[in-house]
Protein backbone atom coordinates (compact mmCIF):
# COMPACT_ATOMS: atom_id res chain seq x y z
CA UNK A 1 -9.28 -22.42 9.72
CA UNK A 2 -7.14 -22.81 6.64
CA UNK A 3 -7.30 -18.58 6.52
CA UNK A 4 -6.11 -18.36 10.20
CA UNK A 5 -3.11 -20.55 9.39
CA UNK A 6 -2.38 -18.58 6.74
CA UNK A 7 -2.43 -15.32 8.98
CA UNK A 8 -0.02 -16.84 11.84
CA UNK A 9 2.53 -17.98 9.21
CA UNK A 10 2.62 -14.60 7.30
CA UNK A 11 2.66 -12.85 11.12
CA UNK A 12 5.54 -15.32 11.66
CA UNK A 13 7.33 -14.46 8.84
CA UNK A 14 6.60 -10.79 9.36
CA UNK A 15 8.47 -11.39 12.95
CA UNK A 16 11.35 -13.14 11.60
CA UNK A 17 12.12 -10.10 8.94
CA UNK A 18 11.61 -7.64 11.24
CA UNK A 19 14.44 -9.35 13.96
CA UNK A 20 16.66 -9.78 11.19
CA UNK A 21 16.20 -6.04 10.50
CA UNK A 22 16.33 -5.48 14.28
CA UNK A 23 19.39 -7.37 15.05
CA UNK A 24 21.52 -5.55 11.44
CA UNK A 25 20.51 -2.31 12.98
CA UNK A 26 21.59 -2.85 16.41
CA UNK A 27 25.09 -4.23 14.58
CA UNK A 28 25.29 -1.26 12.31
CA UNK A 29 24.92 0.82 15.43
CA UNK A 30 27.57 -0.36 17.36
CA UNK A 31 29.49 -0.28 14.43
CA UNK A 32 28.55 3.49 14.32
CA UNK A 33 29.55 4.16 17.52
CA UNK A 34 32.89 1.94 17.54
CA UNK A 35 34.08 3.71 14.18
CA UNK A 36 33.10 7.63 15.91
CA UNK A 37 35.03 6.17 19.26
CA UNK A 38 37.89 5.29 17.24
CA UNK A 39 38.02 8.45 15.44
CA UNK A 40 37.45 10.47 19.00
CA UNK A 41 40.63 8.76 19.79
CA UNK A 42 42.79 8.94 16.80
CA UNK A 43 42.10 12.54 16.86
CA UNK A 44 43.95 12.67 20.77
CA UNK A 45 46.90 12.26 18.97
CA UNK A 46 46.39 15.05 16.04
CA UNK A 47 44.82 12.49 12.78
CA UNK A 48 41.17 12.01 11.59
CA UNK A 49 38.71 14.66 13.41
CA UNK A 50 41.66 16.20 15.90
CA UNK A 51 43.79 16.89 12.89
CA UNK A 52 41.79 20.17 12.41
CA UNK A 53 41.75 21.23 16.28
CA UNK A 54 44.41 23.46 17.13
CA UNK A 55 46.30 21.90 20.45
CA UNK A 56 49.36 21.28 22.36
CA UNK A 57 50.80 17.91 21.53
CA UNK A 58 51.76 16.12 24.94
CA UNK A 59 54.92 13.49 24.40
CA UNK A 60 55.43 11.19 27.67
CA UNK A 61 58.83 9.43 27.77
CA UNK A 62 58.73 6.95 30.47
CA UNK A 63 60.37 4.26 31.67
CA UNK A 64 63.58 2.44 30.21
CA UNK A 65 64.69 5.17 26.95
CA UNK A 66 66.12 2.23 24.26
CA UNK A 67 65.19 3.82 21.12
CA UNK A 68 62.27 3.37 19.32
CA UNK A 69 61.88 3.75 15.34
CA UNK A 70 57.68 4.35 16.56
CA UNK A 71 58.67 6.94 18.29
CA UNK A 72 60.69 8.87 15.76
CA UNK A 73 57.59 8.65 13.42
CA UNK A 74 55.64 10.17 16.56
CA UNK A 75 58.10 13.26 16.50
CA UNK A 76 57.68 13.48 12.94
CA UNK A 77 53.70 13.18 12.70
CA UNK A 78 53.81 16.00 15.61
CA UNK A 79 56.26 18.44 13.88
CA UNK A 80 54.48 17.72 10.38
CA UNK A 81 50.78 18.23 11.91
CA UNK A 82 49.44 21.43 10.93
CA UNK A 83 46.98 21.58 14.07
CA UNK A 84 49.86 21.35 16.84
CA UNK A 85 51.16 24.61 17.81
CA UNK A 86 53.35 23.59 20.54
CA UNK A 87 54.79 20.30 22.91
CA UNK A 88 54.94 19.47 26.30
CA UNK A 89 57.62 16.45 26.82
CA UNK A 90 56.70 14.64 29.79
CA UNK A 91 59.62 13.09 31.01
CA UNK A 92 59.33 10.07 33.82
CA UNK A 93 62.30 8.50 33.30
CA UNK A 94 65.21 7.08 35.07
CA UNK A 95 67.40 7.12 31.83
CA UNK A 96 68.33 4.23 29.28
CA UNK A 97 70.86 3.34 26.70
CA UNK A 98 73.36 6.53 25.56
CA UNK A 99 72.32 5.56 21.40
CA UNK A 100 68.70 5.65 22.65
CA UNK A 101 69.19 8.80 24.43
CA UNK A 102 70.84 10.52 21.49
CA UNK A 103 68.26 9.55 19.25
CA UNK A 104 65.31 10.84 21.47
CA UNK A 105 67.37 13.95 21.55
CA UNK A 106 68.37 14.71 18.50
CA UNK A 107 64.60 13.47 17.02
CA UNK A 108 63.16 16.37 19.61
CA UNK A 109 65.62 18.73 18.15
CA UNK A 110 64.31 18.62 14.42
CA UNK A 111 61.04 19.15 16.05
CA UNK A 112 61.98 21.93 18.10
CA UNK A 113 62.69 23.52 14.44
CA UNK A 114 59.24 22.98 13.41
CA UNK A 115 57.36 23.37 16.93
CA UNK A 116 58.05 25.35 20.11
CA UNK A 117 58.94 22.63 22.63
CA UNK A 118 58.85 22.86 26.80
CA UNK A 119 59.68 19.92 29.12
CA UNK A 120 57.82 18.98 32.11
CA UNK A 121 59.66 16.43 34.82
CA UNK A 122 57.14 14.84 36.01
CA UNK A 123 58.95 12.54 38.67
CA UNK A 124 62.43 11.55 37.61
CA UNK A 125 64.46 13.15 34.25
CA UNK A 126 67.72 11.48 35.43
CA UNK A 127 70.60 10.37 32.64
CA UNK A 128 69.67 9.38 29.34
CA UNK A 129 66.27 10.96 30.24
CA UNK A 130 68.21 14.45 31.32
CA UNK A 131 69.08 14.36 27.67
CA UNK A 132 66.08 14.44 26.69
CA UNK A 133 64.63 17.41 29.05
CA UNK A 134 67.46 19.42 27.55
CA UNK A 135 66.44 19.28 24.29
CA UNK A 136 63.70 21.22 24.93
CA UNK A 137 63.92 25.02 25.31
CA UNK A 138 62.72 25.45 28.38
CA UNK A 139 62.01 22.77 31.03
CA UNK A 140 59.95 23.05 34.67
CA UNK A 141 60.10 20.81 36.95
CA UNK A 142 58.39 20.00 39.87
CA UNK A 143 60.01 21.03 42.91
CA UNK A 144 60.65 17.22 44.51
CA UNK A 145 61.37 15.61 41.43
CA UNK A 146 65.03 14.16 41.05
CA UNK A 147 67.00 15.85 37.71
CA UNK A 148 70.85 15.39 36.71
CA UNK A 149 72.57 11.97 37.16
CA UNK A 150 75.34 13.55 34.53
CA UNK A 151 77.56 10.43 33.65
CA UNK A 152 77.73 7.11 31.58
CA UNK A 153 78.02 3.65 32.92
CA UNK A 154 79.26 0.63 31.47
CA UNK A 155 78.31 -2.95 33.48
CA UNK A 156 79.03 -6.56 32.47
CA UNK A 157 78.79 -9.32 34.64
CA UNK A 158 82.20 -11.05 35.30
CA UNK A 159 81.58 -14.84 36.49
CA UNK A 160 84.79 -16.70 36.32
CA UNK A 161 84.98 -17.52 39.34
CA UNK A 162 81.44 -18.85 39.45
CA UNK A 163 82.53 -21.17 36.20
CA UNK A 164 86.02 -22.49 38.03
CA UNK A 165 83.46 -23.43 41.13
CA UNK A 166 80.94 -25.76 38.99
CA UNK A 167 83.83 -26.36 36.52
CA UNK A 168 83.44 -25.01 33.02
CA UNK A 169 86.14 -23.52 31.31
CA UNK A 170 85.59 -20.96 28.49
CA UNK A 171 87.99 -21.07 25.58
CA UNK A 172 88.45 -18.25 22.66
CA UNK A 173 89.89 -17.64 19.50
CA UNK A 174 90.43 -14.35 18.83
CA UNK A 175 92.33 -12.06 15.77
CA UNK A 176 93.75 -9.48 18.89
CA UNK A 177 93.91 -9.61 22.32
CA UNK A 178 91.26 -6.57 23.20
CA UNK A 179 88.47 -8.49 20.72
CA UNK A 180 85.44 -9.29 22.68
CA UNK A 181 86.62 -7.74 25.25
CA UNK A 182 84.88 -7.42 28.36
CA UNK A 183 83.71 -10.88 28.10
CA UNK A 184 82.43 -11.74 31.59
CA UNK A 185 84.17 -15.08 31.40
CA UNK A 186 87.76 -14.05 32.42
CA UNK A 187 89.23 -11.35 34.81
CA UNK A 188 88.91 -7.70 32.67
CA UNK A 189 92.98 -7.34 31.40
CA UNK A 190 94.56 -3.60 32.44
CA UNK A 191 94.55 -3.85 28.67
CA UNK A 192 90.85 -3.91 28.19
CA UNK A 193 89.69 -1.87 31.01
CA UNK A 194 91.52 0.94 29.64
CA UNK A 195 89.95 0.61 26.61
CA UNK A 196 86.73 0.69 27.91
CA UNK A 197 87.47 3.41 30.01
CA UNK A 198 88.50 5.21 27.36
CA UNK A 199 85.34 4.43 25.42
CA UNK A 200 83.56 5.76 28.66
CA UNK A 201 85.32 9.01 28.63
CA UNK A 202 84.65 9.99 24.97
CA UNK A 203 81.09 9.30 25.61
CA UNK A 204 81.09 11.11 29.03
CA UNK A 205 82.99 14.27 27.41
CA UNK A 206 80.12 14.41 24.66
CA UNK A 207 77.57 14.43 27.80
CA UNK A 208 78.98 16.85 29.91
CA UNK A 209 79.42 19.36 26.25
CA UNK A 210 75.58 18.49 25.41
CA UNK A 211 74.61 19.88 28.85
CA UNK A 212 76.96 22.62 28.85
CA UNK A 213 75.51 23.69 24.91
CA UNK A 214 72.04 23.23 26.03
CA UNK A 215 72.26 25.05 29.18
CA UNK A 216 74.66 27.83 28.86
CA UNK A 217 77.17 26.54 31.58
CA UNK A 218 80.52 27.22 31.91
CA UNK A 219 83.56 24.65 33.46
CA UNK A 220 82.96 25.78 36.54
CA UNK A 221 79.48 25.55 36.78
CA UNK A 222 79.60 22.08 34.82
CA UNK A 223 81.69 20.82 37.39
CA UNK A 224 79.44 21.12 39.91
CA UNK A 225 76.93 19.26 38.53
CA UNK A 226 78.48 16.06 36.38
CA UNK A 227 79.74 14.41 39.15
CA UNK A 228 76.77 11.68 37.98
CA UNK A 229 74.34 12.68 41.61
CA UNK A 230 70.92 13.54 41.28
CA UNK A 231 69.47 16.92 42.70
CA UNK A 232 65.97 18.08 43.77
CA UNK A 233 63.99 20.03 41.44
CA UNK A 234 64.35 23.01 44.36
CA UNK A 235 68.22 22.15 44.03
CA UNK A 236 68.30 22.34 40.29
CA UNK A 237 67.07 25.87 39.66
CA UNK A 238 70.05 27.62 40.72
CA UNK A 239 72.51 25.15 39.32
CA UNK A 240 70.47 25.86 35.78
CA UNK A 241 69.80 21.99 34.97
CA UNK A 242 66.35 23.06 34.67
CA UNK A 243 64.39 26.98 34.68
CA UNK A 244 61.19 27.23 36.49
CA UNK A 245 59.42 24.94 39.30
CA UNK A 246 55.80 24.43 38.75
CA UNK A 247 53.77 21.92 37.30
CA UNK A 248 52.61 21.18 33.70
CA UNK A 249 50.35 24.22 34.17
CA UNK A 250 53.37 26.24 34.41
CA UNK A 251 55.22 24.18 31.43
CA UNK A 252 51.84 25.13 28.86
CA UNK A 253 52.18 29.23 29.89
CA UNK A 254 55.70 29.11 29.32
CA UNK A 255 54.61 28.61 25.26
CA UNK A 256 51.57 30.98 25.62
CA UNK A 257 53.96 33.94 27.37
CA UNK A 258 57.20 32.89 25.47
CA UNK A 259 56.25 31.53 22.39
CA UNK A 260 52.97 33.24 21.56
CA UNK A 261 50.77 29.73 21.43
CA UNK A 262 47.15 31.26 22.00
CA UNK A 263 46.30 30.75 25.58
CA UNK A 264 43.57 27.51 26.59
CA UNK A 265 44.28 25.54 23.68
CA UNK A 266 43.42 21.45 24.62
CA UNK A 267 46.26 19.27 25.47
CA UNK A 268 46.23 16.31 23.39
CA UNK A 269 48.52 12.80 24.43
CA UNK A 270 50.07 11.94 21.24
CA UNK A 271 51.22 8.28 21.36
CA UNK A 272 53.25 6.10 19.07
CA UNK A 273 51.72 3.47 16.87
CA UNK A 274 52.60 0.19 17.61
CA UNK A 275 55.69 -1.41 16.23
CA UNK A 276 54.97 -4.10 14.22
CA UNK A 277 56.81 -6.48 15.90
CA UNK A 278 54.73 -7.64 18.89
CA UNK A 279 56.75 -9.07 21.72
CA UNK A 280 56.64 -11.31 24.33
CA UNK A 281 57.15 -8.62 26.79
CA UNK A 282 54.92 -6.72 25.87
CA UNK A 283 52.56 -8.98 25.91
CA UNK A 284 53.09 -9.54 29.37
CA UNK A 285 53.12 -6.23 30.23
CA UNK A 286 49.73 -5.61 28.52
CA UNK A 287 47.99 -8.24 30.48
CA UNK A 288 49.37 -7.05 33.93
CA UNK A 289 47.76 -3.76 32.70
CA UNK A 290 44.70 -5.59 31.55
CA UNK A 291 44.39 -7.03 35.45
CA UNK A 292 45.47 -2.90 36.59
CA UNK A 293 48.89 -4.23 37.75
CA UNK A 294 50.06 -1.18 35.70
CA UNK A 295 53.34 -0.66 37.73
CA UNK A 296 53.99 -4.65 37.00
CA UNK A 297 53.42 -3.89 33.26
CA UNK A 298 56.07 -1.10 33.66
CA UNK A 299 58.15 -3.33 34.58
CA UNK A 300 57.65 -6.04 32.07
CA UNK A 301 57.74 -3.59 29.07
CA UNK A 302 61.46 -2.28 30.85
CA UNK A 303 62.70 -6.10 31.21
CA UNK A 304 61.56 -7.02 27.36
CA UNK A 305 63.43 -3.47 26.10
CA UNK A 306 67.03 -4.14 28.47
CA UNK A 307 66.87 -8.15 27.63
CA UNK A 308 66.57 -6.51 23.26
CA UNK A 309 69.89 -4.51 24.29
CA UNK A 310 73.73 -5.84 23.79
CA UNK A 311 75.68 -7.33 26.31
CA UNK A 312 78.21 -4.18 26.20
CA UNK A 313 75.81 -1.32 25.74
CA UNK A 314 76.97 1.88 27.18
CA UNK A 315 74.39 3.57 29.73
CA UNK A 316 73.03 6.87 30.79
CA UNK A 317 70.98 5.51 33.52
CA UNK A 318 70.33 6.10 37.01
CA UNK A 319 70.21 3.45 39.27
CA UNK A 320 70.17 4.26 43.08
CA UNK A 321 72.93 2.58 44.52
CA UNK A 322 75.32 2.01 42.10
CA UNK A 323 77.84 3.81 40.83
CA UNK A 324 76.80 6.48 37.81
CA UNK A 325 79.91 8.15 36.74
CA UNK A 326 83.11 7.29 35.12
């Protein structure tokens, strides 16, 4: 009897070692596979194991354009990856600030010098986000997507008359009469609004000179297209805003016809990191996309980046309905 005790506590034992053993495996699997998944997808945007895979890097810009220091370091890991031999910018975008803008553009420009770059308007490449399709050297566009929206908008609430109804008063001390000026709390002077319109001008002047650079357009041809109204991608051919209808298809044999990329090379999304600074917006916007509210999320992410953005920030946006242009 004593024996046969002995036997079922040594089986026991034998049991418990081999779950333990069981259970570490099963963990170092998943670990396994976790660690080869997260490698699968690093290499989507050119590091780890797709860092040796020759591709075409795909860029979306989407959404509200504010400027991103993430996305800087994206154009920088794409123009200083050895295994990307061209980029398809995938522009959604209704526009954004005109400093965001600029950035985006001139960031794509310094990688146009290390990269052959195409853009594809997939939807809406209106403003701010016009400025970015041009800083491509060539750019398709589908043929009912909206391009153009050439201007620069400045808006600022103005609710003095709300404050006299409920009774506040705002007072000011200020060094000259055009500081902090507009300041939505008072009627805009003559003074002022000239001033801004003159600020609105400069900027609308560099625009319109961007556009005619990039696109080879001369005054009269400019003209006709900077009133700040959008125009079909049929509409836009023969006006040159953009060169060829099609779809990304068309965007990707542009660089294997124009710029020699070998033909059916994969075409790898290439995302930003994530800033550092996580935000309540964001936040927001990643649970509505959590729930597959994704057009909510959109939304959320566009609030959190206009709320980061100064009262008096110029705009190249397009906003149906309102006015566009100086």
């Amino acid at each position: 009897m004593a024996a046969d005790a002995e036997l079922l506590i040594d089986r026991r034992r034998l049991r418990r070692k081999l779950s333990v053993w069981r259970v570490l495996g099963i963990a170092g699997l998943i670990v396994a596979v976790a660690a080869v998944g997260f490698r699968v997808r690093a290499g989507s945007d050119g590091r780890m194991f797709g860092a040796v895979q020759p591709q075409i890097a795909r860029i979306s810009i989407s959404g509200f354009i504010a400027g991103s220091e993430a996305t800087a370091k994206l154009m920088k890991r794409v123009g200083d990856s050895p295994a990307v031999r061209g980029v398809v910018v995938s522009i959604n975008s209704p526009g954004g600030t005109t400093t965001g803008s600029e950035e985006l553009f001139r960031n794509l420009r310094a990688l146009a010098e290390k990269k052959p770059i195409v853009a594809f308007v997939d939807g809406t490449a209106a403003s701010g986000a016009y400025i970015t399709a041009i800083a491509a050297d060539h750019i398709v566009a589908r043929e009912t997507s909206l391009v153009g929206s050439i201007g620069v908008l400045f808006q600022y609430p103005e609710v003095s008359g709300l404050l006299d109804k409920v009774g506040v008063k705002m007072e000011s001390v200020k060094s000259s009469p055009l500081k902090a000026e507009p300041s939505g709390f008072a009627p805009t002077s003559p003074e002022a609004r000239a001033a801004l319109a003159a600020v609105v001008g400069d900027t609308y002047a560099w625009f319109k000179g961007l556009v005619a650079e990039r696109r080879r357009m001369d005054d009269k041809q400019l003209a006709v297209v900077s009133d700040g109204r959008v125009f079909s991608g049929r509409q836009s051919v023969p006006l040159k805003l953009v060169d060829e209808l099609g779809s990304e298809r068309q965007a990707i044999a542009w660089l294997e016809n124009e710029r020699k990329v070998a033909k059916n090379l994969p075409v790898n999304d290439w995302k930003p990191t994530t800033d550092k600074g996580f935000k309540l917006w964001s936040a927001l916007g990643f649970g509505a996309d959590l729930l597959g509210l994704d057009g909510l999320g959109e939304r959320l992410r566009e609030a959190g980046a206009r709320a980061d953005l100064t009262q008096t920030g110029l705009l190249a946006l397009w906003r149906p309905g309102e006015a566009e242009s100086r």
